[in-house]
Structures are given as C-alpha cells and as structure tokens.
N, C-alpha and C. Protein backbone atom coordinates (compact mmCIF):
# COMPACT_ATOMS: atom_id res chain seq x y z
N UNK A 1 4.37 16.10 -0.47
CA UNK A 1 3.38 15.22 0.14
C UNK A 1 2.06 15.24 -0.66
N UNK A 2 1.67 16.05 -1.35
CA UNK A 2 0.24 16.37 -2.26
C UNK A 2 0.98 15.78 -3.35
N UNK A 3 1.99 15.88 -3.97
CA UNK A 3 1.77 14.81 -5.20
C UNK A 3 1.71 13.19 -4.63
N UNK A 4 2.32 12.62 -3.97
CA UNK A 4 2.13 11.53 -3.72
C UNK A 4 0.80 11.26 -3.05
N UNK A 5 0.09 11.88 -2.40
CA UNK A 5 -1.38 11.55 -1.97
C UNK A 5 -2.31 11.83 -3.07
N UNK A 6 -2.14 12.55 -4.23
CA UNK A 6 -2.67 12.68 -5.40
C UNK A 6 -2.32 11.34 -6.36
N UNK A 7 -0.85 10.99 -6.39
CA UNK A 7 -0.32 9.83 -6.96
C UNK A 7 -1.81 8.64 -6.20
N UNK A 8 -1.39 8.51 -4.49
CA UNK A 8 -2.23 7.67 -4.25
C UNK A 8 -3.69 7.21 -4.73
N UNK A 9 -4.17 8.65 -4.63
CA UNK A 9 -5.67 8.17 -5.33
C UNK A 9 -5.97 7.62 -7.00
N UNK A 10 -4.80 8.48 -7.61
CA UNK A 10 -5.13 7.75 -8.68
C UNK A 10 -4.59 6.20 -9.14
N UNK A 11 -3.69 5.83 -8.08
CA UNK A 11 -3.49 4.21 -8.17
C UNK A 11 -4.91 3.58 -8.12
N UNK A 12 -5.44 4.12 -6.94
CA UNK A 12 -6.95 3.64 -6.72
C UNK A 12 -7.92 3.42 -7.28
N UNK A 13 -7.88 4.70 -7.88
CA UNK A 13 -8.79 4.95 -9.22
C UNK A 13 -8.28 3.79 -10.27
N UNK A 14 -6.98 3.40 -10.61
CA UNK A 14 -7.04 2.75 -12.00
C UNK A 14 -6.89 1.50 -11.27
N UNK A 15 -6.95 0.98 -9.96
CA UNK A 15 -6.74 -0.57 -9.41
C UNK A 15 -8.76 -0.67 -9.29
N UNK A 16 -9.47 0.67 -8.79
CA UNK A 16 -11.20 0.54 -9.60
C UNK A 16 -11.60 0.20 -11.17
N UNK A 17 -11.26 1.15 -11.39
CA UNK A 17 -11.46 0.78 -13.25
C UNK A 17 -11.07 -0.68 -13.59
N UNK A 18 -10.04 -1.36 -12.82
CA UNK A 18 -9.96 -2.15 -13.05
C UNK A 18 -10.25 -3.68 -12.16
N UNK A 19 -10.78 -3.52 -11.32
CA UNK A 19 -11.95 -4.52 -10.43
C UNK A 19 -13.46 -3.84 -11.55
N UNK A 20 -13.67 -2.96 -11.84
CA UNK A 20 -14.91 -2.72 -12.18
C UNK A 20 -14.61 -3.47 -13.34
N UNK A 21 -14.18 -3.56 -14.81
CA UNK A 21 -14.03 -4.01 -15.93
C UNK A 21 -13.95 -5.74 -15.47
N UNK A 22 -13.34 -6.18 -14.33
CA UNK A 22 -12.96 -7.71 -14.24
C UNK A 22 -14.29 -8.52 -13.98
N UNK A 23 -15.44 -7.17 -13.19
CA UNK A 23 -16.36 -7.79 -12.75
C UNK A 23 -17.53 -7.51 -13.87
N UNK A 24 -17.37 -6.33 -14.34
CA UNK A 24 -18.55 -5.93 -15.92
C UNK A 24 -18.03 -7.46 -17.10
N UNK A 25 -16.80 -7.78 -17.21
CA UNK A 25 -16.75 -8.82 -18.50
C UNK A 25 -16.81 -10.23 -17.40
N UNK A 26 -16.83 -10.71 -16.17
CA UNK A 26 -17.11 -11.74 -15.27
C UNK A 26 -18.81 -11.71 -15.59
N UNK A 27 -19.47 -10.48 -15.56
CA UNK A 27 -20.69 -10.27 -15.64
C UNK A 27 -21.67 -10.87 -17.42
N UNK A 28 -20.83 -9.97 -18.06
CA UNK A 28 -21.03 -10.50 -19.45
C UNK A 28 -21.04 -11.97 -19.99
N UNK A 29 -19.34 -12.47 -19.24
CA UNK A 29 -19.68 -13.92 -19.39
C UNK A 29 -20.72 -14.96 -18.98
N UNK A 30 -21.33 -14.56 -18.09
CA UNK A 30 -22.38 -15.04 -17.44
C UNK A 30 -23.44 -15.19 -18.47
N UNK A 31 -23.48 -13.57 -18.22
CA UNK A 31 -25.06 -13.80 -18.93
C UNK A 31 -25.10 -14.19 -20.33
N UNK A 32 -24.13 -14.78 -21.27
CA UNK A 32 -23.74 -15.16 -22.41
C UNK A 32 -23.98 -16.72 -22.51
N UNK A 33 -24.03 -17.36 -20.97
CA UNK A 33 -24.11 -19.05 -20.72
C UNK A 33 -22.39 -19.07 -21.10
N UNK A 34 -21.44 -18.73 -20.58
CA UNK A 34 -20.35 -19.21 -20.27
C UNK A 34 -20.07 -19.77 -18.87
N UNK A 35 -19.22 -21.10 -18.70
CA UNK A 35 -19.54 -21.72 -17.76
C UNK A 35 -19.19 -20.76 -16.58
N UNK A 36 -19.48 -20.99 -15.04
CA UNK A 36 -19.72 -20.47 -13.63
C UNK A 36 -17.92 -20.32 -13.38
N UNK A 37 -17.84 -19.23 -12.58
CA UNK A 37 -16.11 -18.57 -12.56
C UNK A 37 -15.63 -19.42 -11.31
N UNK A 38 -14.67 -19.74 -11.05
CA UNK A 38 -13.67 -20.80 -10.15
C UNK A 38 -13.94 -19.86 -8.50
N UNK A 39 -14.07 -21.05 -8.03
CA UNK A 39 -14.09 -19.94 -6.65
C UNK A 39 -12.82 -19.71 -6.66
N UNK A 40 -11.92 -20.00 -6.67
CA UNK A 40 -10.42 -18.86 -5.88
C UNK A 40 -10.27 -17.75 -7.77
N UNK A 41 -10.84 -17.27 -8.12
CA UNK A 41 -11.04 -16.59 -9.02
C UNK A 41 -12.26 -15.60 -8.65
N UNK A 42 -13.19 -15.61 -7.94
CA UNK A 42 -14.34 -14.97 -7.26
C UNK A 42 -13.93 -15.09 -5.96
N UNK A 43 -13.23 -15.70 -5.39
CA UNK A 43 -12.67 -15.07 -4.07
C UNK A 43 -11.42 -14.39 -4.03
N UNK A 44 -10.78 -14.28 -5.25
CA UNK A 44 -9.39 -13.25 -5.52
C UNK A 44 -10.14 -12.11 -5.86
N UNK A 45 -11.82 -12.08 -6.89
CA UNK A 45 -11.83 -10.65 -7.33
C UNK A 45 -12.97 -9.85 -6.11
N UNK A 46 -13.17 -10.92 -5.41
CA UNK A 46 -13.99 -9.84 -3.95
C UNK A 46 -12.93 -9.43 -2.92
N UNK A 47 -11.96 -10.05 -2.67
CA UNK A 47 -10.73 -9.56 -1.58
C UNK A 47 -9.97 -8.55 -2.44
N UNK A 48 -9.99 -8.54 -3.89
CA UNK A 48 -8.97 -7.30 -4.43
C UNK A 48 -10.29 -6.44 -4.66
N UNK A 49 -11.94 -6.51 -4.68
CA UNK A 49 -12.98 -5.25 -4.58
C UNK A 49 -12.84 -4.54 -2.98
N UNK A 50 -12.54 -5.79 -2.18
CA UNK A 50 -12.33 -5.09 -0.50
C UNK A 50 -11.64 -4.28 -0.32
N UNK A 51 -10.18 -4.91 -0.96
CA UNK A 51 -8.75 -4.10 -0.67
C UNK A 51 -9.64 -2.59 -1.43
N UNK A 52 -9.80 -2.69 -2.11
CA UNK A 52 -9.73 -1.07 -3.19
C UNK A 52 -10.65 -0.39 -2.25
N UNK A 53 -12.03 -0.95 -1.78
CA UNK A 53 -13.13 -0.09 -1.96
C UNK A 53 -13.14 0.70 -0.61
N UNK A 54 -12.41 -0.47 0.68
CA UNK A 54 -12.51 -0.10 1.90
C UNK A 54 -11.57 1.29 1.44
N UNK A 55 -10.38 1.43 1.62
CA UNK A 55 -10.07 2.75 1.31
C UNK A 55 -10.19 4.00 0.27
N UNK A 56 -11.22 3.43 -0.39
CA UNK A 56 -11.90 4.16 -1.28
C UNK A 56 -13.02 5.26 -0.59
N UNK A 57 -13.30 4.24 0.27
CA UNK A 57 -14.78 4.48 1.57
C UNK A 57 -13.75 6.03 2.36
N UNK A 58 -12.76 5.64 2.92
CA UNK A 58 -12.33 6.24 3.87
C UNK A 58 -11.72 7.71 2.98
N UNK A 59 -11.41 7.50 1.68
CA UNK A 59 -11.44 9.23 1.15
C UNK A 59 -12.77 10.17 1.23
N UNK A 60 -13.86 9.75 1.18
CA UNK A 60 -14.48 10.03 1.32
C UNK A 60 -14.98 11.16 2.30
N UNK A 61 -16.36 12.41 1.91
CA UNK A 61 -16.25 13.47 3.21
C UNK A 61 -17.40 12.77 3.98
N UNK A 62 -17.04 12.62 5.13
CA UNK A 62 -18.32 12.35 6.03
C UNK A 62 -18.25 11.17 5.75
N UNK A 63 -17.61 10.28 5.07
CA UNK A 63 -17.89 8.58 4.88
C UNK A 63 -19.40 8.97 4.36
N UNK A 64 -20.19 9.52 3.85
CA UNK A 64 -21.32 9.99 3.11
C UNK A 64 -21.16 10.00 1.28
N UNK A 65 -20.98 9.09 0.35
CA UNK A 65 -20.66 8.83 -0.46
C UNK A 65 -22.02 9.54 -1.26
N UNK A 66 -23.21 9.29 -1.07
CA UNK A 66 -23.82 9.78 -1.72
C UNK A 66 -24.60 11.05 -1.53
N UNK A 67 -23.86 11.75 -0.33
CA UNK A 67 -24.31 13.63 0.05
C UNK A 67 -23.49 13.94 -0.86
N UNK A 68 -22.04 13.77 -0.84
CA UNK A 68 -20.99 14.29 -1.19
C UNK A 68 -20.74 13.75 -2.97
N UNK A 69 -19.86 12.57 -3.18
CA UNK A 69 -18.62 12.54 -3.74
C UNK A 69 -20.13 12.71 -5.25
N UNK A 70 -21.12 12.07 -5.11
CA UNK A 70 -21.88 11.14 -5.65
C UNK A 70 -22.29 12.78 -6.57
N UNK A 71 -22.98 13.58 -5.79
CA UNK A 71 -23.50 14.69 -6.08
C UNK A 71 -22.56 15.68 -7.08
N UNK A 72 -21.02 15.26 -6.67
CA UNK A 72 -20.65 16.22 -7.24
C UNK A 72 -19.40 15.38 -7.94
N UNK A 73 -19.91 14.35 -8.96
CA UNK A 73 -19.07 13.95 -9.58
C UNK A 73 -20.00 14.12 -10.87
N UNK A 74 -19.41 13.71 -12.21
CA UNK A 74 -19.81 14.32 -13.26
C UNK A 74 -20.98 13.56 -14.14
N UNK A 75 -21.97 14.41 -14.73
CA UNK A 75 -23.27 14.35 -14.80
C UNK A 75 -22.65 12.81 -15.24
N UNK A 76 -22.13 12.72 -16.29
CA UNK A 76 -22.14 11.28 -17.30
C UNK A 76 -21.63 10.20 -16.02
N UNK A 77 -20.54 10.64 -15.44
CA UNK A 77 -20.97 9.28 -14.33
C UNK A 77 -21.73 9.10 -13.54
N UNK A 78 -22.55 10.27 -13.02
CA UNK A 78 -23.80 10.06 -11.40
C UNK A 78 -24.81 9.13 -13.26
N UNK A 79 -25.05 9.22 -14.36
CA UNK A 79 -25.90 8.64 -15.21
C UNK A 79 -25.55 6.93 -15.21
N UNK A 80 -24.36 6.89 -15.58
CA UNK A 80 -23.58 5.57 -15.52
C UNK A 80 -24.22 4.60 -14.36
N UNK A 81 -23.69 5.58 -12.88
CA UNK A 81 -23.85 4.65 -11.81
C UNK A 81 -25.53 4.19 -11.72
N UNK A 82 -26.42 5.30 -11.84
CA UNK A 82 -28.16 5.30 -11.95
C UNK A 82 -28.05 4.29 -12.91
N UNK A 83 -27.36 3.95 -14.22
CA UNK A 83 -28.08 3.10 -14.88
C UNK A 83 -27.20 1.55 -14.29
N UNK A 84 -26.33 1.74 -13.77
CA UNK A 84 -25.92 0.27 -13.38
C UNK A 84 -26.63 -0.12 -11.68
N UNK A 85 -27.02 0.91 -11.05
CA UNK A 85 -28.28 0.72 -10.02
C UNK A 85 -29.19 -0.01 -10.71
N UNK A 86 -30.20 0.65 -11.99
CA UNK A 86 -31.38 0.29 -11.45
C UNK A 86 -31.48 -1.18 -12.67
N UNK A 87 -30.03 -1.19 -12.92
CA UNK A 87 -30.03 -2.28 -13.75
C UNK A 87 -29.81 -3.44 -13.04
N UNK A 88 -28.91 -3.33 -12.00
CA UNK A 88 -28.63 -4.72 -10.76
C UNK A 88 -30.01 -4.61 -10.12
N UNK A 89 -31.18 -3.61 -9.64
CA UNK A 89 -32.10 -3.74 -9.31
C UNK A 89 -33.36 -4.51 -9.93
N UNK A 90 -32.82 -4.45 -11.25
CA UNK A 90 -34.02 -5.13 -11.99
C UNK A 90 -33.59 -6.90 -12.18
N UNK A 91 -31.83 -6.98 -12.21
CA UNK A 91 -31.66 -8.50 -12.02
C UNK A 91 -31.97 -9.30 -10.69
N UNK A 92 -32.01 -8.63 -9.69
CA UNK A 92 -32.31 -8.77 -8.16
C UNK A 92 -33.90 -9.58 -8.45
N UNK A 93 -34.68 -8.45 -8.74
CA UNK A 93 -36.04 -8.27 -8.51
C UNK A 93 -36.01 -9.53 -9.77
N UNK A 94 -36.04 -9.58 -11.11
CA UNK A 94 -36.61 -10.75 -11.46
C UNK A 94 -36.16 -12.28 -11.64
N UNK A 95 -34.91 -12.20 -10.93
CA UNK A 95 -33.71 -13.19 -10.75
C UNK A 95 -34.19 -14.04 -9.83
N UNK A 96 -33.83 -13.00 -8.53
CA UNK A 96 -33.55 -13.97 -7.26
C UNK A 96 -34.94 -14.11 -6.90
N UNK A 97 -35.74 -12.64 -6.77
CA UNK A 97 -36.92 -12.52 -5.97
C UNK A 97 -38.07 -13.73 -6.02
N UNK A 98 -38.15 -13.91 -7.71
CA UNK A 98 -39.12 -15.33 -7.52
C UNK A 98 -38.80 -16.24 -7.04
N UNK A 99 -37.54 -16.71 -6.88
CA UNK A 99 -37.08 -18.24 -6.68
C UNK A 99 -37.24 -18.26 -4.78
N UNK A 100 -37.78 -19.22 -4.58
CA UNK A 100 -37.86 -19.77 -3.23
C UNK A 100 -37.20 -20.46 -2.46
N UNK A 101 -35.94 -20.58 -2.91
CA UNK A 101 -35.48 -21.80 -2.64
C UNK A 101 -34.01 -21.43 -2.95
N UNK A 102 -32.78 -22.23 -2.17
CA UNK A 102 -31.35 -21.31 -2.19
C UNK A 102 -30.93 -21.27 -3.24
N UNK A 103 -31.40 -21.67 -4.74
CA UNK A 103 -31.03 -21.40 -5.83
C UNK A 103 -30.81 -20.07 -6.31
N UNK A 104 -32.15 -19.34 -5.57
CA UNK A 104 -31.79 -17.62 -5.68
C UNK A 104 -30.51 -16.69 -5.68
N UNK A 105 -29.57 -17.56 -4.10
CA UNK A 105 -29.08 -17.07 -3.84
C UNK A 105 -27.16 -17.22 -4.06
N UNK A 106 -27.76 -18.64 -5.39
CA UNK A 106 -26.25 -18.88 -6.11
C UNK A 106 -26.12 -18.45 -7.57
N UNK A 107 -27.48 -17.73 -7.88
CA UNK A 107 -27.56 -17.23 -8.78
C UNK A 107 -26.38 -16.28 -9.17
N UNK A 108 -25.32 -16.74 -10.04
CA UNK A 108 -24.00 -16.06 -10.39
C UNK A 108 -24.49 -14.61 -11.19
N UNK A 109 -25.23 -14.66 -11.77
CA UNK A 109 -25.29 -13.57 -13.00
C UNK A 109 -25.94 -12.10 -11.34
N UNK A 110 -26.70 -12.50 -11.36
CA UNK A 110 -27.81 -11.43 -9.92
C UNK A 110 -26.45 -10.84 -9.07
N UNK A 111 -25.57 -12.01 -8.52
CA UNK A 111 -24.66 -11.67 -7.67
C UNK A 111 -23.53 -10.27 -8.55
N UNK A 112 -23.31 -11.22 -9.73
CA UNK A 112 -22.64 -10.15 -10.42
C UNK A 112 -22.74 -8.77 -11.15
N UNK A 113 -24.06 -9.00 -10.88
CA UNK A 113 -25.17 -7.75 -11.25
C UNK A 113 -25.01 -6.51 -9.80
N UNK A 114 -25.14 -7.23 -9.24
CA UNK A 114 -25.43 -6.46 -7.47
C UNK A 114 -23.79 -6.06 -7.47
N UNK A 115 -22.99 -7.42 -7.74
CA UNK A 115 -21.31 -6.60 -7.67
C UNK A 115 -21.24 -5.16 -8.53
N UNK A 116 -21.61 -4.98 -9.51
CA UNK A 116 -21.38 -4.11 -10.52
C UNK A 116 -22.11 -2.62 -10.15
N UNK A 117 -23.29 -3.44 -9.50
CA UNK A 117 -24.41 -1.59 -9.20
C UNK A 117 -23.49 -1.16 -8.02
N UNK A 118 -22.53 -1.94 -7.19
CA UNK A 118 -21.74 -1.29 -5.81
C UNK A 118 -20.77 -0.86 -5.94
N UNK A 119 -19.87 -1.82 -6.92
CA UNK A 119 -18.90 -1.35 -7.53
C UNK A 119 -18.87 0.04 -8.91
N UNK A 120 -19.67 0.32 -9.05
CA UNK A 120 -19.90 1.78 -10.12
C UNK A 120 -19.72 2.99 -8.92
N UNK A 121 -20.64 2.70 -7.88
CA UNK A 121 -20.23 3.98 -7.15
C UNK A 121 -18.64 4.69 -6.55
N UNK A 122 -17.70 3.33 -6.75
CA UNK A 122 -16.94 3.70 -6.00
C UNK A 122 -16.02 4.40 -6.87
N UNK A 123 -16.44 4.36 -8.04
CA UNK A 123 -15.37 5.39 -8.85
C UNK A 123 -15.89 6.96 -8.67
N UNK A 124 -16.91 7.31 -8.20
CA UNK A 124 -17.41 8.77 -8.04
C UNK A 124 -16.22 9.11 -6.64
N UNK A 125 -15.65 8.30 -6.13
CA UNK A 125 -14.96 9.11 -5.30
C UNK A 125 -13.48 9.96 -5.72
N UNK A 126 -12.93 8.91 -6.43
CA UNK A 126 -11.39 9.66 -6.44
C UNK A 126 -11.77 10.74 -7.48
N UNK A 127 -13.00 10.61 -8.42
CA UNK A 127 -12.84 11.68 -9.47
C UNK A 127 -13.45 12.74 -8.83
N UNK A 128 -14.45 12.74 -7.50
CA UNK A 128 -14.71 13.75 -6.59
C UNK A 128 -13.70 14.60 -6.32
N UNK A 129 -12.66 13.39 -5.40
CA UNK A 129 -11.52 14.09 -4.93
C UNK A 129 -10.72 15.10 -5.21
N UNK A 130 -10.41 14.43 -6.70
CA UNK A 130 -9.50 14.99 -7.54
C UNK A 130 -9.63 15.98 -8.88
N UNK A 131 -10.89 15.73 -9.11
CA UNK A 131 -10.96 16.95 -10.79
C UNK A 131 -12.37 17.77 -10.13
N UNK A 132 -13.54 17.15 -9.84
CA UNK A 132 -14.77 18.25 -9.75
C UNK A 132 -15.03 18.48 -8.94
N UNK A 133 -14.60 18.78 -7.67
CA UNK A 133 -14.12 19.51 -6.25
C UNK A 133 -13.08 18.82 -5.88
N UNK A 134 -11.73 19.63 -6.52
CA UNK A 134 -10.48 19.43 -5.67
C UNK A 134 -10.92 19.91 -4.29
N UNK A 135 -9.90 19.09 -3.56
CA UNK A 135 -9.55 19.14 -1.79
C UNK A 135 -8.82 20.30 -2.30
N UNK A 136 -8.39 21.00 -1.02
CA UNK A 136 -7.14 21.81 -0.50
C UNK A 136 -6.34 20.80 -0.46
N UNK A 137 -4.87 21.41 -0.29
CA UNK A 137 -3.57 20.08 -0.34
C UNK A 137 -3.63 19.23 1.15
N UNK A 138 -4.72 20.54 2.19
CA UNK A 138 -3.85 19.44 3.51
C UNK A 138 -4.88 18.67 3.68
N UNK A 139 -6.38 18.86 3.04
CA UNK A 139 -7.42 18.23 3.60
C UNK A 139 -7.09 16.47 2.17
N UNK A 140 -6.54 16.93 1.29
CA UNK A 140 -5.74 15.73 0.18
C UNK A 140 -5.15 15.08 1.26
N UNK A 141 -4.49 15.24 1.60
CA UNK A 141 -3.01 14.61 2.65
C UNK A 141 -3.64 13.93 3.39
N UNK A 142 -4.52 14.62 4.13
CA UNK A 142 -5.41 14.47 5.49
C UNK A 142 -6.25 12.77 4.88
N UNK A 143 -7.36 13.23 4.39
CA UNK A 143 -7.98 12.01 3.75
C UNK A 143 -6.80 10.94 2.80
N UNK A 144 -6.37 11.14 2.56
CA UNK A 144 -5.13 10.08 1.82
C UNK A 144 -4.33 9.29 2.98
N UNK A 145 -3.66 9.96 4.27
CA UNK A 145 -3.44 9.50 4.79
C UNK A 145 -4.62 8.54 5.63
N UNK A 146 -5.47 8.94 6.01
CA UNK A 146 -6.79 7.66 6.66
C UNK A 146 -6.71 6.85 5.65
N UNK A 147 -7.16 7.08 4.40
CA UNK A 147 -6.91 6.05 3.60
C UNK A 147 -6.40 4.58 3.48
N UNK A 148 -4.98 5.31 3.44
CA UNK A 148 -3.94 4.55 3.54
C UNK A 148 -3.64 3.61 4.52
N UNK A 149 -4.08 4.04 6.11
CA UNK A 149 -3.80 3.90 6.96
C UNK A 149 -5.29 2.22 6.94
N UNK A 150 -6.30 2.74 6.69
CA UNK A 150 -7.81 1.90 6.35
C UNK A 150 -7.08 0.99 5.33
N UNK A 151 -6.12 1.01 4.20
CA UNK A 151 -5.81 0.25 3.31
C UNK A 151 -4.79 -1.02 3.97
N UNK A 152 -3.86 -0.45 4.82
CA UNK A 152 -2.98 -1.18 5.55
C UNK A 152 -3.29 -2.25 6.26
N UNK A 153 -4.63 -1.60 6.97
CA UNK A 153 -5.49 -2.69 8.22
C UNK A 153 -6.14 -3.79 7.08
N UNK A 154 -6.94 -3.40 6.29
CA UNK A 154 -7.39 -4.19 5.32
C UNK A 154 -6.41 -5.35 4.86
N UNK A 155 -5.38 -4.91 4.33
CA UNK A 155 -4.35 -5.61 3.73
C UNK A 155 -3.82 -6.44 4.71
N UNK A 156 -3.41 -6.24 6.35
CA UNK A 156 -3.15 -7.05 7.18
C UNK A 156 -4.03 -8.06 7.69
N UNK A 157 -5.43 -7.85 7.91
CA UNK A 157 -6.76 -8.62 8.13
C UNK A 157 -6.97 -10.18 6.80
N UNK A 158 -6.44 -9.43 5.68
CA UNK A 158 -6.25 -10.62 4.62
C UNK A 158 -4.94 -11.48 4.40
N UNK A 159 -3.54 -10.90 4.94
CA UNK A 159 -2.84 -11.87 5.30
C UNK A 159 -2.59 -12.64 5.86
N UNK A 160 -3.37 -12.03 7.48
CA UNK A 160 -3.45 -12.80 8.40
C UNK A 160 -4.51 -13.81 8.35
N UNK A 161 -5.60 -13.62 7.49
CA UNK A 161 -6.61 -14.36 7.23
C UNK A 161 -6.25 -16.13 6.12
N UNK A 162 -5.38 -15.39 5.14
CA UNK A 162 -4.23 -16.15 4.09
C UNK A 162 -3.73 -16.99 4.94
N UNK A 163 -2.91 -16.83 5.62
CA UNK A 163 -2.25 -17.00 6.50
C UNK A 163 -2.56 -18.23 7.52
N UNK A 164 -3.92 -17.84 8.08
CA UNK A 164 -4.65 -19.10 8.57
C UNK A 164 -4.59 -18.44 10.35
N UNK A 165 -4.24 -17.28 10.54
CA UNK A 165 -4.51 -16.80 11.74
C UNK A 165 -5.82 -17.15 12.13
N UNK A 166 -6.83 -16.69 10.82
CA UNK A 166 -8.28 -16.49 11.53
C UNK A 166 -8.90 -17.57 10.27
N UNK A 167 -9.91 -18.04 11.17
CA UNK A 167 -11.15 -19.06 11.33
C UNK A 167 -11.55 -19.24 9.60
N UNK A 168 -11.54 -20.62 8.76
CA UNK A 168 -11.71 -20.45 7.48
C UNK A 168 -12.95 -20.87 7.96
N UNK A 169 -14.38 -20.69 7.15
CA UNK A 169 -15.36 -21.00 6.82
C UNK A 169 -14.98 -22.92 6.82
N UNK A 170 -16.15 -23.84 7.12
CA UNK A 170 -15.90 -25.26 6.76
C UNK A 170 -16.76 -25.59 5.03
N UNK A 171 -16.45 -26.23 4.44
CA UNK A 171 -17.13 -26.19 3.81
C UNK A 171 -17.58 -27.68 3.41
C-alpha cells in the first residue's frame, strides 16, 4: 500500500511539472505578442490545474501549505516559488492595477502570470511529502488516500459538469 500511495504522489508531481511548464511556455507566448490561446485550450489547462491541485491541497499537513510543505521543501524551490510570487505580483500591480476599465481583467499575460505564482507552490507539496520530510508509511497512506478520494469528487464534479448536469455559464 506505501508503494502505490508513493507511486500516487509522484503521478501528481509529474501531471504538476507538467500543468506548470504548459502554463510557464502559455505564459512566454504571451508575452512574446503571440496571438491570445483558444478558450477550450485555457479551459482544458484550468480544469487539468483543478484536477491536479485540488488533491495536491488535500496531501497536505493541516491543509496549511505554507506552515508546513512550503517551509520545508528545498531552499532552491521555496527561491523559485518567491521569485515566481513576486514576479506575478509585479505583473498584477503594473498590468491590471492601472487600467480602469474591464480590459484589466482580460489581460491574458497578468492572468498567466497570477496562474504561474499559484501554480509554483503546488509543487512544494509532493517533494515535502516525499524526499525532505518523508511521512511515516501510514500517515503516506492516510494523506494519499484523502487525496485520492478529493481527486475522485473533483473528477466527478467535471464530468458531470461536461456532461451538462450542471448550469453552463451563458455567454
């Protein structure tokens, strides 16, 4: 049962690395003046950041990401995530903040900036988990299974949503 809840997190980990990279070169293209990304292409890569992150959230100790996983994950990534913080902070602040008007708030590059400073943190968890304070095997199991269980609901909330159970936005 500990290798497969160990297996689990690191699916997680490389299905992060890889929402993080889709949204860092989504990001790049932007700010390069490549044209604006397709919505069902930005609404495939925020429902596959949901799927990952919500049970990313739930490995977590205390659902406290930054007492815990944040503190004691490794110097070069708590540096990483600080510099992709105060770097989405500075596209925020001179992006959106001047503009008055809802242009602010379709601002693609800011959005993808803010995706990237939220999405950096969530890799401090599984490498928490797993290399710079291993769990014990049952408290692994323990959090893997919530996980999983948080990943399932997620995953059903978007089929059923697919699906047309629940209420689309009009547009």
């Amino acid at each position: 049962m500990v290798k497969l809840a160990r297996t689990y997190v690191l699916v997680l980990l490389l299905f992060e690395i890889f929402l993080f990279t889709a949204v860092l070169l989504l990001h790049i293209s932007l700010g390069v003046g490549l044209s604006r990304p397709s919505v069902e292409f930005t609404q495939a890569l925020l429902v596959g950041i949901l799927l990952v992150s919500f049970p990313l959230a739930a490995l977590a100790k205390e659902k406290n990401v930054w007492k815990n996983e944040f503190k004691s994950c490794p110097m070069w990534l708590r540096g990483v995530v600080l510099l992709f913080w105060i770097y989405g902070l500075i596209i925020i602040v001179f992006r959106v903040a001047p503009s008055s008007d809802i242009k602010g708030a379709e601002d693609f590059v800011a959005i993808s900036a803010l995706m990237l400073s939220v999405n950096v943190m969530w890799l401090c968890i599984p490498c928490a988990v797993l290399w710079t304070r291993p769990l014990q095997a049952t408290e692994l199991v323990k959090r893997s299974r919530t996980s999983f269980i948080v990943a399932v609901v997620v995953m059903t909330v978007a089929v059923v949503y697919r699906v047309g159970f629940l209420p689309h936005p009009v547009r």
